[in-house]
PDB file of N, CA and C in Angstrom:
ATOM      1  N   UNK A   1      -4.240 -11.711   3.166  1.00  0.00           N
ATOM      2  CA  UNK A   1      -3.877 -12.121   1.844  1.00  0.00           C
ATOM      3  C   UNK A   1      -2.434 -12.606   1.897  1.00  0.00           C
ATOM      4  N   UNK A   2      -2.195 -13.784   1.266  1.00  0.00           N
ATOM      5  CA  UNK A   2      -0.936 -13.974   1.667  1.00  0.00           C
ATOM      6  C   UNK A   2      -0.596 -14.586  -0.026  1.00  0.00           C
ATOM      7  N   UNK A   3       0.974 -15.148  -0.742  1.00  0.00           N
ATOM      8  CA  UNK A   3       1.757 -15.476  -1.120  1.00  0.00           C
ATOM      9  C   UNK A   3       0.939 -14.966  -2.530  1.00  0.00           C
ATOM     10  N   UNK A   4       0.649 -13.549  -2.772  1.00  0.00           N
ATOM     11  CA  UNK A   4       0.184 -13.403  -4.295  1.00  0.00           C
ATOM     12  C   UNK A   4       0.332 -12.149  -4.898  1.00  0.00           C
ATOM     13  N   UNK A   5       0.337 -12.360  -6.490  1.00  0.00           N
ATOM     14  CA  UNK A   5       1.054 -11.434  -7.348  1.00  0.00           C
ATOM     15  C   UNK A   5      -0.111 -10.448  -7.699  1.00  0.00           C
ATOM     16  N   UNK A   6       0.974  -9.072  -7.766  1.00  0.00           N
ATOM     17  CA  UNK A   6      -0.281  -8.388  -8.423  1.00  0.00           C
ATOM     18  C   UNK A   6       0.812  -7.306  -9.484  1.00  0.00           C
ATOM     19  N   UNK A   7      -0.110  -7.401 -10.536  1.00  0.00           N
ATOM     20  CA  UNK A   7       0.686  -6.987 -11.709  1.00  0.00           C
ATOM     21  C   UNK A   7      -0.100  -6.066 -12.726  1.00  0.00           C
ATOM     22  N   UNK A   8       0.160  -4.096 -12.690  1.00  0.00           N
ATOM     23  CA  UNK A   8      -0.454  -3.682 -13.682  1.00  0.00           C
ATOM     24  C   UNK A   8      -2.005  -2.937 -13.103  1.00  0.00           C
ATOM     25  N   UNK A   9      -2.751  -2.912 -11.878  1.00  0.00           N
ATOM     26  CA  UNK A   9      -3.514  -2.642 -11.513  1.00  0.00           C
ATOM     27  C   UNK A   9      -3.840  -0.892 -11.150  1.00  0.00           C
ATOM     28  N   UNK A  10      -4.921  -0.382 -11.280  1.00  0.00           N
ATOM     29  CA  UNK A  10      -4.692   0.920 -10.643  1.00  0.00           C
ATOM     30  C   UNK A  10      -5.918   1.503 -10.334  1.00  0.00           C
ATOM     31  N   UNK A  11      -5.979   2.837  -9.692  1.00  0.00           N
ATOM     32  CA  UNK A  11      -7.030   3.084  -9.111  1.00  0.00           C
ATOM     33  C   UNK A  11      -7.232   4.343  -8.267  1.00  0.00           C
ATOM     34  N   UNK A  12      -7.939   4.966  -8.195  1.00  0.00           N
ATOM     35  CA  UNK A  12      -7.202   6.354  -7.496  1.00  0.00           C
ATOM     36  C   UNK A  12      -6.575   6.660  -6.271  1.00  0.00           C
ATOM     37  N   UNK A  13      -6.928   5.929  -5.263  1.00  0.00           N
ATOM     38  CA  UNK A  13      -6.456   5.293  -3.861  1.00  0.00           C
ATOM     39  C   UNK A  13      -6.489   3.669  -4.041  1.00  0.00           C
ATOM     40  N   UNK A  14      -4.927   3.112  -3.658  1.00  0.00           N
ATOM     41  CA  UNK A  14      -4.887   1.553  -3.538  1.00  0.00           C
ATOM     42  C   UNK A  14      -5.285   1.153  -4.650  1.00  0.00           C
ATOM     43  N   UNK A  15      -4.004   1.477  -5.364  1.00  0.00           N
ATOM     44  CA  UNK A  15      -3.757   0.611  -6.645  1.00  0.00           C
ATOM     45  C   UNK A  15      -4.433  -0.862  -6.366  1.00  0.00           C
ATOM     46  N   UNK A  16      -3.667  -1.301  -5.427  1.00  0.00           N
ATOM     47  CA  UNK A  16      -4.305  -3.258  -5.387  1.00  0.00           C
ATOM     48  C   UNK A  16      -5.189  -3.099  -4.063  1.00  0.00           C
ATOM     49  N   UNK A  17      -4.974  -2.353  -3.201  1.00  0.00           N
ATOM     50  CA  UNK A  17      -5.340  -2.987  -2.052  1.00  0.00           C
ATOM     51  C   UNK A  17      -6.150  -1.608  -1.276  1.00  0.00           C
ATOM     52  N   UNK A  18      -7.319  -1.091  -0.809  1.00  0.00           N
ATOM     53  CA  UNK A  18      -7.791   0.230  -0.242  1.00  0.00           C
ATOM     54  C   UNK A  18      -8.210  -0.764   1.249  1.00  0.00           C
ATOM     55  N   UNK A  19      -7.788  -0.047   2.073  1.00  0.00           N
ATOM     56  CA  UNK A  19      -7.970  -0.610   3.847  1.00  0.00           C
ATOM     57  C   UNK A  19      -9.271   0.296   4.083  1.00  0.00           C
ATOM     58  N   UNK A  20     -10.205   0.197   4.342  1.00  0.00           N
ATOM     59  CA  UNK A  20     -11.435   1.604   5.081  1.00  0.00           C
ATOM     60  C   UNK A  20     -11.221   1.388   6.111  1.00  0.00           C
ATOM     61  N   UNK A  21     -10.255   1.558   7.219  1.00  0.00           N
ATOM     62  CA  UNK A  21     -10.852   1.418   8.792  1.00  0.00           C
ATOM     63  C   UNK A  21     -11.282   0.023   9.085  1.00  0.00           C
ATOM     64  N   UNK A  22     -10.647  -0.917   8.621  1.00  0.00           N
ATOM     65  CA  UNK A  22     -10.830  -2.106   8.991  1.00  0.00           C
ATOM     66  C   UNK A  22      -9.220  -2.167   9.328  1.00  0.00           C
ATOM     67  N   UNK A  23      -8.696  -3.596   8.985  1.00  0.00           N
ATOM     68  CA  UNK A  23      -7.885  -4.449   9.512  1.00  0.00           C
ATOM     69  C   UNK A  23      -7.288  -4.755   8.050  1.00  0.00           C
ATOM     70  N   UNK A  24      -6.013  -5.002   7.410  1.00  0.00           N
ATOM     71  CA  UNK A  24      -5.491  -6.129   6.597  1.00  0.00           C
ATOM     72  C   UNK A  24      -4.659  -6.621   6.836  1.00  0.00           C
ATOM     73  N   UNK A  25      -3.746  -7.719   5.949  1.00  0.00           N
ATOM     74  CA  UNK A  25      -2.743  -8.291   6.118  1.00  0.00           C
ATOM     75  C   UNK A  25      -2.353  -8.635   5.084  1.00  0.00           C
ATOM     76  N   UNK A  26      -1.136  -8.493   4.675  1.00  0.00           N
ATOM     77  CA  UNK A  26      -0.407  -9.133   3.249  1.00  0.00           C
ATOM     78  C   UNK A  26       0.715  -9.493   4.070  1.00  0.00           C
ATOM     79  N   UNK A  27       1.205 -10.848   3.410  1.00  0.00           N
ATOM     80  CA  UNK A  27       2.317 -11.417   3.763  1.00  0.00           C
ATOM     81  C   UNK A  27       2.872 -12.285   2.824  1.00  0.00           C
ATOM     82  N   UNK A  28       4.391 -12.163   2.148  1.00  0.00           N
ATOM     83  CA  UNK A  28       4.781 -12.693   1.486  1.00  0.00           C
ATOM     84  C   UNK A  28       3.750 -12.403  -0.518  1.00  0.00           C
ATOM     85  N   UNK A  29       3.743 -11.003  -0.453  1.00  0.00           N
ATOM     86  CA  UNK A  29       3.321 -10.663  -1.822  1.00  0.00           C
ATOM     87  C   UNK A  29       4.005  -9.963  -2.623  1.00  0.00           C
ATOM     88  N   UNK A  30       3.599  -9.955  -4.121  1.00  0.00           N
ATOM     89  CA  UNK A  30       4.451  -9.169  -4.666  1.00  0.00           C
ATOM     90  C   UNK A  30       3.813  -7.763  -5.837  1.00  0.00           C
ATOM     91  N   UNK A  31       4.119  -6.488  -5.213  1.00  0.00           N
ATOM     92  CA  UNK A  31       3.512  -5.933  -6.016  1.00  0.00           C
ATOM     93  C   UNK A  31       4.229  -5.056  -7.333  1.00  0.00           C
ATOM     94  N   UNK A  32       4.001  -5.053  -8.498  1.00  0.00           N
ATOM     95  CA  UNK A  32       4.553  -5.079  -9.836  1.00  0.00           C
ATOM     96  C   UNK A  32       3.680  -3.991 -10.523  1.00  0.00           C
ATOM     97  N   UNK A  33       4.584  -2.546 -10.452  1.00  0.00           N
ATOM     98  CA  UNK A  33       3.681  -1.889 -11.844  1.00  0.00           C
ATOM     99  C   UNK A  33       1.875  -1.158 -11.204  1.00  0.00           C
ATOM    100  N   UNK A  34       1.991  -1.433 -10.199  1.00  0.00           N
ATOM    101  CA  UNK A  34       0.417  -1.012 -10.097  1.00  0.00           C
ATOM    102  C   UNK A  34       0.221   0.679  -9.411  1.00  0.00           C
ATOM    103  N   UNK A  35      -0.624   1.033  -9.710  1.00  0.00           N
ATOM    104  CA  UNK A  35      -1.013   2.727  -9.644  1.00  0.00           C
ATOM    105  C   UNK A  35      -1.926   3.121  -8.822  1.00  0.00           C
ATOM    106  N   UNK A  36      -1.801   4.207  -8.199  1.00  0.00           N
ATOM    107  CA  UNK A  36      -2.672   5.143  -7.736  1.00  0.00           C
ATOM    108  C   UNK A  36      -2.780   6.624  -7.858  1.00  0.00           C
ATOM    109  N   UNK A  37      -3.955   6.964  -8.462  1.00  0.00           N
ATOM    110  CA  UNK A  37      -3.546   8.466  -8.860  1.00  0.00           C
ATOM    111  C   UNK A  37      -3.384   9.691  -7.586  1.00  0.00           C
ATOM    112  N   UNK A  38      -3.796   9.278  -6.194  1.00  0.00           N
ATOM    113  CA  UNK A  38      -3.683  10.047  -5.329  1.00  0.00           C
ATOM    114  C   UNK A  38      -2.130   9.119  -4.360  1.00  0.00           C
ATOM    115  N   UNK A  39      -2.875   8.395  -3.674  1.00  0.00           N
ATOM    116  CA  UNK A  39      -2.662   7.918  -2.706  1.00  0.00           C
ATOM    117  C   UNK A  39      -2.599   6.336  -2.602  1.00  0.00           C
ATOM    118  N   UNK A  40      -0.682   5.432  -2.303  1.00  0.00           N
ATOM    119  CA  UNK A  40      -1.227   3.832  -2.420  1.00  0.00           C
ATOM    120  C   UNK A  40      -1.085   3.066  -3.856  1.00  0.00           C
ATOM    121  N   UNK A  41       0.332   3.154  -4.715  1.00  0.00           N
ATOM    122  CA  UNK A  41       0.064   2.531  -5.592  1.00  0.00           C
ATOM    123  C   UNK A  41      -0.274   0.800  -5.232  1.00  0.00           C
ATOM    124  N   UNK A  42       0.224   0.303  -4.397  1.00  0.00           N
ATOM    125  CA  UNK A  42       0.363  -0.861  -4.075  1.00  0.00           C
ATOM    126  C   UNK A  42      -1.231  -1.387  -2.996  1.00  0.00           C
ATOM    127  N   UNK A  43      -0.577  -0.657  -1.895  1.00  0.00           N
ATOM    128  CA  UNK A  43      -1.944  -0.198  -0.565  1.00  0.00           C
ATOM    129  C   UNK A  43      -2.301   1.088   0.135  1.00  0.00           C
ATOM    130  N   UNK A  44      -3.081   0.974   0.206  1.00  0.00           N
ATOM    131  CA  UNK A  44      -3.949   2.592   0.993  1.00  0.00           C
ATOM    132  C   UNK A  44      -4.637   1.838   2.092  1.00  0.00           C
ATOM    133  N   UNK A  45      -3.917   2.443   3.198  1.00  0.00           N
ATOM    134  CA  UNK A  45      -5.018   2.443   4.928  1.00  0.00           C
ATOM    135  C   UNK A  45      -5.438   3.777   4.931  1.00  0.00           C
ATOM    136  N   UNK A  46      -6.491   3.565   5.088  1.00  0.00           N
ATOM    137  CA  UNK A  46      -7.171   4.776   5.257  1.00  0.00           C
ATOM    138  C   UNK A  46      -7.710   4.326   7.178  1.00  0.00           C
ATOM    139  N   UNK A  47      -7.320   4.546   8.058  1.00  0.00           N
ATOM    140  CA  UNK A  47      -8.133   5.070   9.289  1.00  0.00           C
ATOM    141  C   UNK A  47      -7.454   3.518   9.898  1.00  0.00           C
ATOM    142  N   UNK A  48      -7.394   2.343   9.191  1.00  0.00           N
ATOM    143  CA  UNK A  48      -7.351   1.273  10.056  1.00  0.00           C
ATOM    144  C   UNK A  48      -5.617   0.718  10.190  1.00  0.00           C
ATOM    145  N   UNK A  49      -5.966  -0.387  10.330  1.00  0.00           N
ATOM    146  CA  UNK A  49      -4.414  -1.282  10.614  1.00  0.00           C
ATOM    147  C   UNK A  49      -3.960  -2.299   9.503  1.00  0.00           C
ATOM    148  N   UNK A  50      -3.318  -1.554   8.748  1.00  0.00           N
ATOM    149  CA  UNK A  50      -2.671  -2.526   7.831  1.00  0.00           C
ATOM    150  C   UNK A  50      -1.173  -3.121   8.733  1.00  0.00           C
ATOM    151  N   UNK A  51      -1.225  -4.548   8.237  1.00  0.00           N
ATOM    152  CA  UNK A  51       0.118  -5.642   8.274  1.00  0.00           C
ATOM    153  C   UNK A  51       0.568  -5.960   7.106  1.00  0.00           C
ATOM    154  N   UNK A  52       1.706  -5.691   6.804  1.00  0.00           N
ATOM    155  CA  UNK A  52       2.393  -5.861   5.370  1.00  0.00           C
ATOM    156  C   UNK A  52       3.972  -6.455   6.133  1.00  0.00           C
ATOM    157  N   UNK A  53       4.420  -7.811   5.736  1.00  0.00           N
ATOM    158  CA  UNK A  53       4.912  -8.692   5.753  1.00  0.00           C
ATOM    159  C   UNK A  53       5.969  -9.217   4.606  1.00  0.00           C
ATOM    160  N   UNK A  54       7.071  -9.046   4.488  1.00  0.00           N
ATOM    161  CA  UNK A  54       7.703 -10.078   3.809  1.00  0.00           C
ATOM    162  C   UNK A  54       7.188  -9.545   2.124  1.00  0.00           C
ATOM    163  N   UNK A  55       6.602  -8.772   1.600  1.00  0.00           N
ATOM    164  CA  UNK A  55       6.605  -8.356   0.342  1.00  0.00           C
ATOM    165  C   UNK A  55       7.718  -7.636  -0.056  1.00  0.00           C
ATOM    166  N   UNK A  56       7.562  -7.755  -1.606  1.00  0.00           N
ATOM    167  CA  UNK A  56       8.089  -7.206  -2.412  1.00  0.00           C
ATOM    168  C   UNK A  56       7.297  -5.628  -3.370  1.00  0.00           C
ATOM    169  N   UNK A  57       7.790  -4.409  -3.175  1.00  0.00           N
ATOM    170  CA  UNK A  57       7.401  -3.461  -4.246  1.00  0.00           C
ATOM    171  C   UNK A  57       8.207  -3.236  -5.092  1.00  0.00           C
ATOM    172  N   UNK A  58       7.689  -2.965  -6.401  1.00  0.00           N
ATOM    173  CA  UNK A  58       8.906  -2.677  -7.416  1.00  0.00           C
ATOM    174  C   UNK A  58       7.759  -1.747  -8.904  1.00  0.00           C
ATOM    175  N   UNK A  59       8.040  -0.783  -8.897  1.00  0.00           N
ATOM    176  CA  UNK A  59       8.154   0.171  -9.539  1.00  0.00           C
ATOM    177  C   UNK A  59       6.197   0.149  -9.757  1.00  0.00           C
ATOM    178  N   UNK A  60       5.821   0.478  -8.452  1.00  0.00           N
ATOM    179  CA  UNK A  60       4.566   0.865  -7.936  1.00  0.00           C
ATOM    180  C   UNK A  60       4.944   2.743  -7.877  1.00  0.00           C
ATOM    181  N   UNK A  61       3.221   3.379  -8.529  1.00  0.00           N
ATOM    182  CA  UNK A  61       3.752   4.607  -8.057  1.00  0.00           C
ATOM    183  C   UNK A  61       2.269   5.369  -8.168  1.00  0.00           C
ATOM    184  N   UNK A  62       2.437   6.541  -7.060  1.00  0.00           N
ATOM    185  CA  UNK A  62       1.061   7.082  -6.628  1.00  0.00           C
ATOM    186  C   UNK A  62       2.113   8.674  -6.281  1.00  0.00           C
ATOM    187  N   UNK A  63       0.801   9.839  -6.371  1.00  0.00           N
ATOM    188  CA  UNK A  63       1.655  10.991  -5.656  1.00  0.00           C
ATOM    189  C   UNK A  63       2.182  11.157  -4.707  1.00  0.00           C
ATOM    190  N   UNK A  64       1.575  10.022  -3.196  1.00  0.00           N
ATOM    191  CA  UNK A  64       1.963   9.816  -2.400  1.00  0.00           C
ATOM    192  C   UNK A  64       2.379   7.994  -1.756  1.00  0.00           C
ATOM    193  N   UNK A  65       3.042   7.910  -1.373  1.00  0.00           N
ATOM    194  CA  UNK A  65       3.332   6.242  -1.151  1.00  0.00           C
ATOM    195  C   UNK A  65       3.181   5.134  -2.477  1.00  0.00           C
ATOM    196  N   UNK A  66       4.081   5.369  -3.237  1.00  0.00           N
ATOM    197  CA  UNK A  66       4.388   4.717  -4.669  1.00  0.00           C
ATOM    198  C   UNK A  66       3.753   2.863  -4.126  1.00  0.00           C
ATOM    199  N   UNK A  67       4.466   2.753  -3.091  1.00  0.00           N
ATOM    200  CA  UNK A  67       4.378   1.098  -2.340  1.00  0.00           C
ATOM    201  C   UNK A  67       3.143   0.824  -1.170  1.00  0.00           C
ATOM    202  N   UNK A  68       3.121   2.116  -0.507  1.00  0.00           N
ATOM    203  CA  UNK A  68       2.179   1.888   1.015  1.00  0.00           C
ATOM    204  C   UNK A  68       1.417   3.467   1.116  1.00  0.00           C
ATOM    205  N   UNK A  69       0.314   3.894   1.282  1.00  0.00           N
ATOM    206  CA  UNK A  69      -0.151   4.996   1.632  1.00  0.00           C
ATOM    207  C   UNK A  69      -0.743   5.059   3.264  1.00  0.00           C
ATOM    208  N   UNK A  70      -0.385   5.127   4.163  1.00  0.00           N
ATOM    209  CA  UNK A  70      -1.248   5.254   5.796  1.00  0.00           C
ATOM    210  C   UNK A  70      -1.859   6.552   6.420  1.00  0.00           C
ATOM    211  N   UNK A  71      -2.929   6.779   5.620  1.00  0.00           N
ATOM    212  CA  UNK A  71      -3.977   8.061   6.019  1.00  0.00           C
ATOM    213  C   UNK A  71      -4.904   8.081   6.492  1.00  0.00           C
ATOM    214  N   UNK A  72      -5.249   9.630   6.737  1.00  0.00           N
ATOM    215  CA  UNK A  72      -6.615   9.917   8.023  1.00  0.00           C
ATOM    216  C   UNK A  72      -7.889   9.127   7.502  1.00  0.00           C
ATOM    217  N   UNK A  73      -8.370   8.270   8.295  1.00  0.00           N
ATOM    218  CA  UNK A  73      -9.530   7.605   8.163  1.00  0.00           C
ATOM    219  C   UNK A  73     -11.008   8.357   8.168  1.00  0.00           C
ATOM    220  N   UNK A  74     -11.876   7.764   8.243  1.00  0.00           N
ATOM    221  CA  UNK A  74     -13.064   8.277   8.534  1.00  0.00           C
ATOM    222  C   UNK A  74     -13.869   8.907   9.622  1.00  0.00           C
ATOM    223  N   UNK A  75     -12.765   8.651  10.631  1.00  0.00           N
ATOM    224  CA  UNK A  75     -13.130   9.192  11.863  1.00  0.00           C
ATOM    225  C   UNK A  75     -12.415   9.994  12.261  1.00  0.00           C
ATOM    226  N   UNK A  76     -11.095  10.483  11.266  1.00  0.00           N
ATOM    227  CA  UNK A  76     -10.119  11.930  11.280  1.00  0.00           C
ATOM    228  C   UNK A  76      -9.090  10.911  12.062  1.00  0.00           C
ATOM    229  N   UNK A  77      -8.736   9.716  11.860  1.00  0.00           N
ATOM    230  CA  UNK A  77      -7.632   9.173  13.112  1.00  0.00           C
ATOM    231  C   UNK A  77      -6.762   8.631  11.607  1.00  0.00           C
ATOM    232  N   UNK A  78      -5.538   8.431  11.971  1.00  0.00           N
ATOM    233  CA  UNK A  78      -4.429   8.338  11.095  1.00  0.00           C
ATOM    234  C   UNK A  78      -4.647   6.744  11.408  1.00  0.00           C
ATOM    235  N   UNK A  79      -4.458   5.699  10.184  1.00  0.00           N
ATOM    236  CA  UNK A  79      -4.004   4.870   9.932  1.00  0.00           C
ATOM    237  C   UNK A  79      -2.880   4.253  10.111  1.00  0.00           C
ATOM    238  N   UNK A  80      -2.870   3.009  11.082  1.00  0.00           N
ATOM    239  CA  UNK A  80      -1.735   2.289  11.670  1.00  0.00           C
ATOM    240  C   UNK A  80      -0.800   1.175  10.863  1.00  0.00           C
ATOM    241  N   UNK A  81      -0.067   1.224  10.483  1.00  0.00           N
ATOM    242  CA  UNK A  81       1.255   0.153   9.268  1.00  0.00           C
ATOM    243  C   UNK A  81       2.334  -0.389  10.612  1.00  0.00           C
ATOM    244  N   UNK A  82       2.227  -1.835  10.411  1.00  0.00           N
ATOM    245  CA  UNK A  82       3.068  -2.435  10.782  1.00  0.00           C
ATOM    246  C   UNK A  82       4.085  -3.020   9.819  1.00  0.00           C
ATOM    247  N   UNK A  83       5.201  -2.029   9.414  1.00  0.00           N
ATOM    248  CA  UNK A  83       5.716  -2.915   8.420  1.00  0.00           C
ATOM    249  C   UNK A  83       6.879  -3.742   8.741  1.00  0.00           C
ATOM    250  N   UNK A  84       7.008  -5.176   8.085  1.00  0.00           N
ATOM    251  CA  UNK A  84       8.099  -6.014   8.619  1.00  0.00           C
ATOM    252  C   UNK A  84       8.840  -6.367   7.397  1.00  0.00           C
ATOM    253  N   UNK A  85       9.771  -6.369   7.317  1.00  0.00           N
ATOM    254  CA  UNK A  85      10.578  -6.795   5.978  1.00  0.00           C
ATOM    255  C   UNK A  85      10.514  -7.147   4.716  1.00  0.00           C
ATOM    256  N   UNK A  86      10.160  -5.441   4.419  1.00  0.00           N
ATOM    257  CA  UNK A  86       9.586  -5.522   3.347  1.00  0.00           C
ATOM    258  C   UNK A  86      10.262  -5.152   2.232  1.00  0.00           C
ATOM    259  N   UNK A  87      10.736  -5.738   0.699  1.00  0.00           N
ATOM    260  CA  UNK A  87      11.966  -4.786   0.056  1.00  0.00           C
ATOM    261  C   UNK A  87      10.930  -3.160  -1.095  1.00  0.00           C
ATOM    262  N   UNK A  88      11.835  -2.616  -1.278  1.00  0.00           N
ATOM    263  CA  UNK A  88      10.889  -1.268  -2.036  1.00  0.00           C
ATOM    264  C   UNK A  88      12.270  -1.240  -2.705  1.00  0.00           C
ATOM    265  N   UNK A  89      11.654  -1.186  -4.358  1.00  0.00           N
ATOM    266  CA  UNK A  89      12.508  -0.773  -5.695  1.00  0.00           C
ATOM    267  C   UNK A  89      11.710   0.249  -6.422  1.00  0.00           C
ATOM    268  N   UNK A  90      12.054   1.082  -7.015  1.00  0.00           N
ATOM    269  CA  UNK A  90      12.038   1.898  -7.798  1.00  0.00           C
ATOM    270  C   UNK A  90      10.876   2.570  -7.826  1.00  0.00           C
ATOM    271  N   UNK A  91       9.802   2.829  -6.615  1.00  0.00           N
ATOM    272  CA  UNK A  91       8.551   3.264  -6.776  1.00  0.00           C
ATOM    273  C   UNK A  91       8.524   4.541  -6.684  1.00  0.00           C
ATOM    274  N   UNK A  92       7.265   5.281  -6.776  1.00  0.00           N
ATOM    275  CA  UNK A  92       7.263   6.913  -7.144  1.00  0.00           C
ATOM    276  C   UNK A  92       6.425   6.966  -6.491  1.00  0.00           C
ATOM    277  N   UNK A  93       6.893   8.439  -6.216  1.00  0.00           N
ATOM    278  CA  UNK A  93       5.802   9.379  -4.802  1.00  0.00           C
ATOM    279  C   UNK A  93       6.318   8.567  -3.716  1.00  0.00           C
ATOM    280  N   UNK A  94       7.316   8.258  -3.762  1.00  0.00           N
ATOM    281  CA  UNK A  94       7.710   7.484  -2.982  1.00  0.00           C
ATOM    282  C   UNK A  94       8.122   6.062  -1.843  1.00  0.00           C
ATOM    283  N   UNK A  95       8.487   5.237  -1.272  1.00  0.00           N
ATOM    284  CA  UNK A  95       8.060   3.677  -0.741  1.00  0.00           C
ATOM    285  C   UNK A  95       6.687   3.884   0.359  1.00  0.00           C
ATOM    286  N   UNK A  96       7.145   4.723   1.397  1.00  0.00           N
ATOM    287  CA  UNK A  96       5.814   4.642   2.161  1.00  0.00           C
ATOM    288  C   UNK A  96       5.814   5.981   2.597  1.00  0.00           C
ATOM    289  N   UNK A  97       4.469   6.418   2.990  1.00  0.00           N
ATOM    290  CA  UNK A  97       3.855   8.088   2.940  1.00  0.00           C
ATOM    291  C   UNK A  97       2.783   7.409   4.282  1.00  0.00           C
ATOM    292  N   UNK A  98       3.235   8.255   5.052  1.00  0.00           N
ATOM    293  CA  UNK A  98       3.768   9.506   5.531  1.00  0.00           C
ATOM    294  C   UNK A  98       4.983   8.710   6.158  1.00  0.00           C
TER     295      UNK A  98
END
């Protein structure tokens, strides 16, 4: 997914974005306001490989990873984040977990 807004969204894991043990990629996005009631206001990896690129978070918020959540997958294996320059404003539960 590349150069797009997300504004206001929520969900109980991965406000905008839930990874299952696959693969994603965001590059150059911006996430605004969006929720998760556990885990991931912005994104949740669960087991796989998220790429997050060149975004923006700003006042995303979840109990854990307000901006990014990277947790045990389905096969009990922790979820892999490559993150590259990414900015984090004002999010809750914190920018990225764990």
């Amino acid at each position: 997914m590349n150069d797009s807004i997300f504004i206001n969204n929520s969900a109980n894991d991965g406000g905008v974005i839930y990874n299952y043990g696959g693969t994603a990629t965001v590059t150059d996005s911006i996430f605004i306001d969006n929720s998760a009631t556990y885990g991931g206001g912005g994104i949740y990896i669960d087991g796989g490989t998220g790429t997050a690129t060149n975004n923006i978070f700003i006042g995303n918020s979840a109990t854990y990873g307000g901006g990014i959540y990277s947790g045990i997958g389905p096969q009990g294996k922790l979820g892999t984040l490559i993150n590259t320059g990414n900015l984090f404003f004002d999010n809750t539960g914190g920018d990225i977990y764990p």
